[in-house]
N, C-alpha and C. Protein backbone atom coordinates (compact mmCIF):
# COMPACT_ATOMS: atom_id res chain seq x y z
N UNK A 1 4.91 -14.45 19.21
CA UNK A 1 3.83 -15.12 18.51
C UNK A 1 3.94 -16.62 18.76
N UNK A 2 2.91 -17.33 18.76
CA UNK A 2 2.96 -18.76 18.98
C UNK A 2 2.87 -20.01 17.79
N UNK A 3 3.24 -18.89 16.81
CA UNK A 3 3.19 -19.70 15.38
C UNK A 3 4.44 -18.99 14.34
N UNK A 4 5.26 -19.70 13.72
CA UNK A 4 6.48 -19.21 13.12
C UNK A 4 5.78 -19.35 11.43
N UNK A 5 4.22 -19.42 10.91
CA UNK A 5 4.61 -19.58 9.61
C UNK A 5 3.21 -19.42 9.65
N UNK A 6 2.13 -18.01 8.40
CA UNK A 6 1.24 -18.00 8.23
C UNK A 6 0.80 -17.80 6.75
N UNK A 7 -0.35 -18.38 6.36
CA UNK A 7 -0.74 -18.53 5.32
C UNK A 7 -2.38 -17.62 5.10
N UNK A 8 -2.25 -16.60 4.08
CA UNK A 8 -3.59 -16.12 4.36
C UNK A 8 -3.94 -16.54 2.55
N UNK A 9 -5.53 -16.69 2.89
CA UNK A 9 -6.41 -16.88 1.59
C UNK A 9 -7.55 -16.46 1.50
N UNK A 10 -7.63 -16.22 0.19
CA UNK A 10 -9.27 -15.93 -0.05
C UNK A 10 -9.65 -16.84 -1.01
N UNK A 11 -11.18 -17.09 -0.72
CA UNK A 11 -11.95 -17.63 -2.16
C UNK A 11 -10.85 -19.26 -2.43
N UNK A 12 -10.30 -19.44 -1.20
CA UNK A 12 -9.31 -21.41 -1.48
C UNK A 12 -7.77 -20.94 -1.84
N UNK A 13 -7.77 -19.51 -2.19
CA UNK A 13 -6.51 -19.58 -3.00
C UNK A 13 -5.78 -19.10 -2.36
N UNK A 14 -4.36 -18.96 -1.86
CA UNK A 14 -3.38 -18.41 -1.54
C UNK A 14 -2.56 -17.31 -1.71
N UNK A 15 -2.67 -16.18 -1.16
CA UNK A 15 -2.62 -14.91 -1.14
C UNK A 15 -1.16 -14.70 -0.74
N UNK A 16 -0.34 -15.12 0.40
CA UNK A 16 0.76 -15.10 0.50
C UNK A 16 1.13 -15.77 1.62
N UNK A 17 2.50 -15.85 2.16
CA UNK A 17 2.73 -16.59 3.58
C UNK A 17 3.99 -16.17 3.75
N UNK A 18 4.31 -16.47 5.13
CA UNK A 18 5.50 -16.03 5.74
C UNK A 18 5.61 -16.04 7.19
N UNK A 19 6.68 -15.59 7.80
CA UNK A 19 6.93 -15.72 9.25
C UNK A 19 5.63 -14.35 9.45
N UNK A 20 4.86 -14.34 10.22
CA UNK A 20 4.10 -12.90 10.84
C UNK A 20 5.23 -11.95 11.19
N UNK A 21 5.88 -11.99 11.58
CA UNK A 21 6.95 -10.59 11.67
C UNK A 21 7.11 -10.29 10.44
N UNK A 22 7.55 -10.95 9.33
CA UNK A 22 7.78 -10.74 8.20
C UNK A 22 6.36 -10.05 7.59
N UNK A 23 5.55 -10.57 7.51
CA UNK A 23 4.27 -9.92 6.96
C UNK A 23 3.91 -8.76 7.26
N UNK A 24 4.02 -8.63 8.78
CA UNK A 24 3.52 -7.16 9.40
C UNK A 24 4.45 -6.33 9.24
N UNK A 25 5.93 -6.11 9.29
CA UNK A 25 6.62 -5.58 8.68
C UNK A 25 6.12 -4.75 7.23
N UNK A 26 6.12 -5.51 6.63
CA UNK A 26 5.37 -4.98 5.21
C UNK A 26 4.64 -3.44 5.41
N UNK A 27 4.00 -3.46 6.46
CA UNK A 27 3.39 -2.31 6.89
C UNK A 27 4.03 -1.45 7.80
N UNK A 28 5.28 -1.52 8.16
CA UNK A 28 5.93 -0.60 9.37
C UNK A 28 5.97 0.64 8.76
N UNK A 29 5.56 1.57 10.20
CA UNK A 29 5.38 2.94 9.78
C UNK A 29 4.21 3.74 8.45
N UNK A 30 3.26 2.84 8.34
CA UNK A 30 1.97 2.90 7.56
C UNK A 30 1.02 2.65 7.89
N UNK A 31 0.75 2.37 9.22
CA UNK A 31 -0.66 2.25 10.30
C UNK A 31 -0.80 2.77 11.60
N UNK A 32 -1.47 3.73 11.02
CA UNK A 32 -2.08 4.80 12.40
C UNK A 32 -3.27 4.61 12.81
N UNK A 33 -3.26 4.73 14.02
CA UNK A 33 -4.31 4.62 14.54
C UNK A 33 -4.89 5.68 15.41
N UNK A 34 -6.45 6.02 14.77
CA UNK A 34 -6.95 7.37 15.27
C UNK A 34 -8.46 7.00 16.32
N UNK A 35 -8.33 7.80 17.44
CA UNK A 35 -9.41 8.17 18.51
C UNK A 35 -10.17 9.31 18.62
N UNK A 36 -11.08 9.37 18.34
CA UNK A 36 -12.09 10.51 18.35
C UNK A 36 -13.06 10.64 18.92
N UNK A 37 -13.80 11.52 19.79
CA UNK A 37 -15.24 11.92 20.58
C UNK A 37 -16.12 10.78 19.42
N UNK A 38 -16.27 11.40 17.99
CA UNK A 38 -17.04 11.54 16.81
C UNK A 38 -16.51 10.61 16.22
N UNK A 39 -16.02 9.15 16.07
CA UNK A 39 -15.35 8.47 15.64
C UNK A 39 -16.02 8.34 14.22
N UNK A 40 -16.98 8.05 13.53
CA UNK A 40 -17.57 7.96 12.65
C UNK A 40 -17.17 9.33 11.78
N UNK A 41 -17.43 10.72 12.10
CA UNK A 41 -17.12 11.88 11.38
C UNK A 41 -15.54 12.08 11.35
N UNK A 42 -14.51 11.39 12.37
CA UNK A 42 -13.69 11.34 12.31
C UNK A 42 -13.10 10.68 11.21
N UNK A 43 -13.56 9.37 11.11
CA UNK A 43 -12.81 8.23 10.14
C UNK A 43 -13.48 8.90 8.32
N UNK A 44 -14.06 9.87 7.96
CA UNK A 44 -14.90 10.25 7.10
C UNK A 44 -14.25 11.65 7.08
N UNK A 45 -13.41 12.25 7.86
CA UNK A 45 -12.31 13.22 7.80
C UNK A 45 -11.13 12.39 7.21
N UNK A 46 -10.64 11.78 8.18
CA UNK A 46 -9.30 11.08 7.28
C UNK A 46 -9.30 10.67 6.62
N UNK A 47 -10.41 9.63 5.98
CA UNK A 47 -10.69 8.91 4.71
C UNK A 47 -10.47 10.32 3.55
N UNK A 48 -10.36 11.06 3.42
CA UNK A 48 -10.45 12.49 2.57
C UNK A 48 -8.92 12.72 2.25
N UNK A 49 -7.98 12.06 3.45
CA UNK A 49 -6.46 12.75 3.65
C UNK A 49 -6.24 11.79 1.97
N UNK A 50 -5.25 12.97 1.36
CA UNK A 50 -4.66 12.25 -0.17
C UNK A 50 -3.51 11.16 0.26
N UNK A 51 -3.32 10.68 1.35
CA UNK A 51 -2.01 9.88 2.15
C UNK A 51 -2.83 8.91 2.71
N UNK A 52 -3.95 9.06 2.94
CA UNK A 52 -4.67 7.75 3.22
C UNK A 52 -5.29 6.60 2.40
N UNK A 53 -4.99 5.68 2.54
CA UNK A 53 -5.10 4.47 1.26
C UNK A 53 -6.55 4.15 1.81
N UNK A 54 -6.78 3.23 3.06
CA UNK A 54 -8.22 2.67 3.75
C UNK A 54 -8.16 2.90 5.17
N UNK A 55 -9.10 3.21 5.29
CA UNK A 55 -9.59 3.35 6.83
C UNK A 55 -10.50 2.08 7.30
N UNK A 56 -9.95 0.97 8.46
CA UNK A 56 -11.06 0.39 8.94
C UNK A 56 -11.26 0.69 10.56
N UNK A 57 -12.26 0.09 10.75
CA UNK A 57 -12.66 0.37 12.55
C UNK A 57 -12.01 -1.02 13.50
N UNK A 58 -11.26 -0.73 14.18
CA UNK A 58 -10.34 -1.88 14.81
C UNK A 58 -11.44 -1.42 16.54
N UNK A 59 -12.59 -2.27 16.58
CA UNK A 59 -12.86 -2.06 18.10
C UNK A 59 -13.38 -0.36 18.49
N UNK A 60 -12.96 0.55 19.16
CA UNK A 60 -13.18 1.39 19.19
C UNK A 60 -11.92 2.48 19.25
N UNK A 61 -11.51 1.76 18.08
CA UNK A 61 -10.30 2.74 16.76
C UNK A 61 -10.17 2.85 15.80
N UNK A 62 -9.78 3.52 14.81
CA UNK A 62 -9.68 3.78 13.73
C UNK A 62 -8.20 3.25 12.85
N UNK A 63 -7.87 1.87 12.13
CA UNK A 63 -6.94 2.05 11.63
C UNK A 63 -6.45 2.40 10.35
N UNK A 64 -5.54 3.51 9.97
CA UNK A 64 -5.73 4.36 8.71
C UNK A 64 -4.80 3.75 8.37
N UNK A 65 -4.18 2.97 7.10
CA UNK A 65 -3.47 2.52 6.13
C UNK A 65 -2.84 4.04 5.44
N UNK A 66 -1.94 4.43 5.48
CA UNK A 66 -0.73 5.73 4.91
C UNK A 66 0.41 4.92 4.05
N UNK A 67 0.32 5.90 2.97
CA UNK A 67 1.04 5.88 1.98
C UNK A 67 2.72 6.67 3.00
N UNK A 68 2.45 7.24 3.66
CA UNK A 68 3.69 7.80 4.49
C UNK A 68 2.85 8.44 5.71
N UNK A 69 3.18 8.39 7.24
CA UNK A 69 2.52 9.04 8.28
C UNK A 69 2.69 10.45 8.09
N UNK A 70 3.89 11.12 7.63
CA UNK A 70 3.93 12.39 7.93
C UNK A 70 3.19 13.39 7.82
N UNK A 71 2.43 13.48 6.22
CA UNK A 71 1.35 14.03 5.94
C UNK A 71 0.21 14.04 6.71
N UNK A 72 -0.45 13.03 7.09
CA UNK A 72 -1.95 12.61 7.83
C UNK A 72 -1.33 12.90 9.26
N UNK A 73 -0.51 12.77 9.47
CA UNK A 73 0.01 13.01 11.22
C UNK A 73 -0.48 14.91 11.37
N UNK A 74 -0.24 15.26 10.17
CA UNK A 74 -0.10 16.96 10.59
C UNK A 74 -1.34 17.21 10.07
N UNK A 75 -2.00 16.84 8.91
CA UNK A 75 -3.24 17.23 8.24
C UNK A 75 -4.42 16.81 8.88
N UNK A 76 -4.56 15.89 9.46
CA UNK A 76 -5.84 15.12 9.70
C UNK A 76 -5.76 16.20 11.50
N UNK A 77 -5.37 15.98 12.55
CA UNK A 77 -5.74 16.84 13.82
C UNK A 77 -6.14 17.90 13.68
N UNK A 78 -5.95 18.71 12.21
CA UNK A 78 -6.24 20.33 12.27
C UNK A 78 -7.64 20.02 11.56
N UNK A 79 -7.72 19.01 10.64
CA UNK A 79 -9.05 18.78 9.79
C UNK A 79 -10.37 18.85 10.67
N UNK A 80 -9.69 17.98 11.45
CA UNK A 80 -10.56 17.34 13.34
C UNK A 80 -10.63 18.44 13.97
N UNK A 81 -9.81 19.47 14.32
CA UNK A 81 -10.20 19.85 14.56
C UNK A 81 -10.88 21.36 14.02
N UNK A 82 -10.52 21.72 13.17
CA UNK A 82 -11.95 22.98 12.56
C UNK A 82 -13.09 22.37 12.26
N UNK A 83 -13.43 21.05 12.20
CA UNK A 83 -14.86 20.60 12.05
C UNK A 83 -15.56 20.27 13.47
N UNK A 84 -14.53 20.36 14.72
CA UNK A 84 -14.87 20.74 15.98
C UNK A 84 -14.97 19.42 16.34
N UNK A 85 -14.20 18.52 16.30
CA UNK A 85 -13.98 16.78 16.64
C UNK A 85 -12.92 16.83 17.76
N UNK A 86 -13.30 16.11 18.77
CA UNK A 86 -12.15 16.22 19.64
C UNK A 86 -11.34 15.12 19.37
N UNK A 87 -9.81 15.13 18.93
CA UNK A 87 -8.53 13.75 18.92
C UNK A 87 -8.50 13.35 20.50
N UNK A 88 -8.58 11.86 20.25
CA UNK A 88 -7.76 11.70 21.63
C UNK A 88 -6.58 11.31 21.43
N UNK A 89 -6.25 10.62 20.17
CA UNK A 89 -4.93 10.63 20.07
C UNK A 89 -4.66 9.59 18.23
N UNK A 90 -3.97 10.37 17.45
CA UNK A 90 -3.31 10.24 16.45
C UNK A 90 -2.27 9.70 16.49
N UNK A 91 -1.48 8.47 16.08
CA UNK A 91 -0.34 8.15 16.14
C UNK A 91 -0.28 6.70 15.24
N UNK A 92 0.95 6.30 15.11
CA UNK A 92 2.01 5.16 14.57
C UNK A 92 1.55 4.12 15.45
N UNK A 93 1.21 2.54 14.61
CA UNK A 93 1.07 1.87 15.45
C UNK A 93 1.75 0.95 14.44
N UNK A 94 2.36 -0.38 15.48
CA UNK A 94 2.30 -1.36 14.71
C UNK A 94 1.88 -2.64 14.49
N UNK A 95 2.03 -2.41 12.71
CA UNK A 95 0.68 -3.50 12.23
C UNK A 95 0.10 -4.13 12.30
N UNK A 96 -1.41 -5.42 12.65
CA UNK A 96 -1.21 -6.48 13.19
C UNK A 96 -1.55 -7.39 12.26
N UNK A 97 -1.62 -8.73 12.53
CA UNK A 97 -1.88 -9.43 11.14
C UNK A 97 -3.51 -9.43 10.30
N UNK A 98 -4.22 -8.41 10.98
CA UNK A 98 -5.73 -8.19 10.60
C UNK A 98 -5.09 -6.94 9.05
N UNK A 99 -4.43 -6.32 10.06
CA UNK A 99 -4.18 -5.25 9.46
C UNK A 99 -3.28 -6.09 7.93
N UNK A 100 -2.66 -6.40 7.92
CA UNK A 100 -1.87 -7.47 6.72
C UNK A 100 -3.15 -8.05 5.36
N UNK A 101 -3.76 -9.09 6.23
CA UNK A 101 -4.72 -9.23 5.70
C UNK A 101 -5.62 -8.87 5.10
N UNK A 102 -6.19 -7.19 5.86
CA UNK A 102 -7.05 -6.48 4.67
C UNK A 102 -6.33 -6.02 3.71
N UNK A 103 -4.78 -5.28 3.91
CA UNK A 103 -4.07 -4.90 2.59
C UNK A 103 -4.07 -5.65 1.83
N UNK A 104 -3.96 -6.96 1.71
CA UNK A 104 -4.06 -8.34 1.02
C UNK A 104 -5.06 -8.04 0.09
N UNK A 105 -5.93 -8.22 0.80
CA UNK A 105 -7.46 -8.36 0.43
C UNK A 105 -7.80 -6.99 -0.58
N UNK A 106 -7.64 -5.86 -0.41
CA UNK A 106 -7.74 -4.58 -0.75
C UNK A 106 -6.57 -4.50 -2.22
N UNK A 107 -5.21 -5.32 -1.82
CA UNK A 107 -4.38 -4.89 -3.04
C UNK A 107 -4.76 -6.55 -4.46
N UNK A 108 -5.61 -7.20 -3.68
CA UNK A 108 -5.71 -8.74 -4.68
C UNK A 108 -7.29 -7.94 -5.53
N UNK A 109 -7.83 -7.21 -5.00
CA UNK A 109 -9.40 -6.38 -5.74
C UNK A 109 -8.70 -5.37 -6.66
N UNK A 110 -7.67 -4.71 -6.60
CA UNK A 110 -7.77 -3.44 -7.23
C UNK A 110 -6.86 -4.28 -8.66
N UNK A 111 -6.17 -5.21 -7.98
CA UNK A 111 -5.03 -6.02 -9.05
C UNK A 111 -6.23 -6.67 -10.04
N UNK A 112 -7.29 -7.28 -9.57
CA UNK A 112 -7.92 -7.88 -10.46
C UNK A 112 -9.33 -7.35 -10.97
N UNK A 113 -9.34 -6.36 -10.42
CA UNK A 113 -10.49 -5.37 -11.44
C UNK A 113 -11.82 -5.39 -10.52
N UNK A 114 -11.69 -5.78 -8.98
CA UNK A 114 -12.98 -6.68 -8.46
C UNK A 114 -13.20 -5.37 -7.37
């Protein structure tokens, strides 16, 4: 990375900071990222998994926020596929600081009622 110290905010105020390794960490082994024919009916399958916290669209991927991969790793390909969705590929990725940021953003709304 070309910066040793980041600061994220919303609304002026200061949400948290730290080295980016340190931040994205926070998320190791809790962001998967899913490929589908049907990407839309796809992300609207996993959004359903009880292990999935948020689903956003990273480009033309899906990144699913997991409470633990193991569950959604095995549940979500069979979901995909009896609703006849082709995977191109399910897996562990790691985090990036977008990905940091919406948890941010997602855990500062539910903390404050918004």
């Amino acid at each position: 990375m070309r910066f040793n110290r980041v600061i994220f905010m919303d609304h002026g105020r200061a949400l948290t900071q730290g080295a980016p390794r340190d931040l994205m960490a926070r998320l190791n082994g809790r962001v998967l990222e899913l490929a589908a024919v049907q990407q839309m009916a796809a992300r609207e399958i996993a959004a359903e998994d009880p292990d999935v916290e948020d689903v956003h669209t990273f480009g033309e991927y899906v990144h699913l926020r997991v409470r633990s991969a193991e569950g959604p790793l095995t549940r979500i390909p069979q979901k995909l596929a009896a609703a006849g969705i082709t995977l191109h590929h399910l897996h562990a990725v790691v985090p990036t600081l977008e990905d940091v940021f919406i948890n941010l953003l997602e855990t500062e709304s539910v903390t404050n009622g918004k």
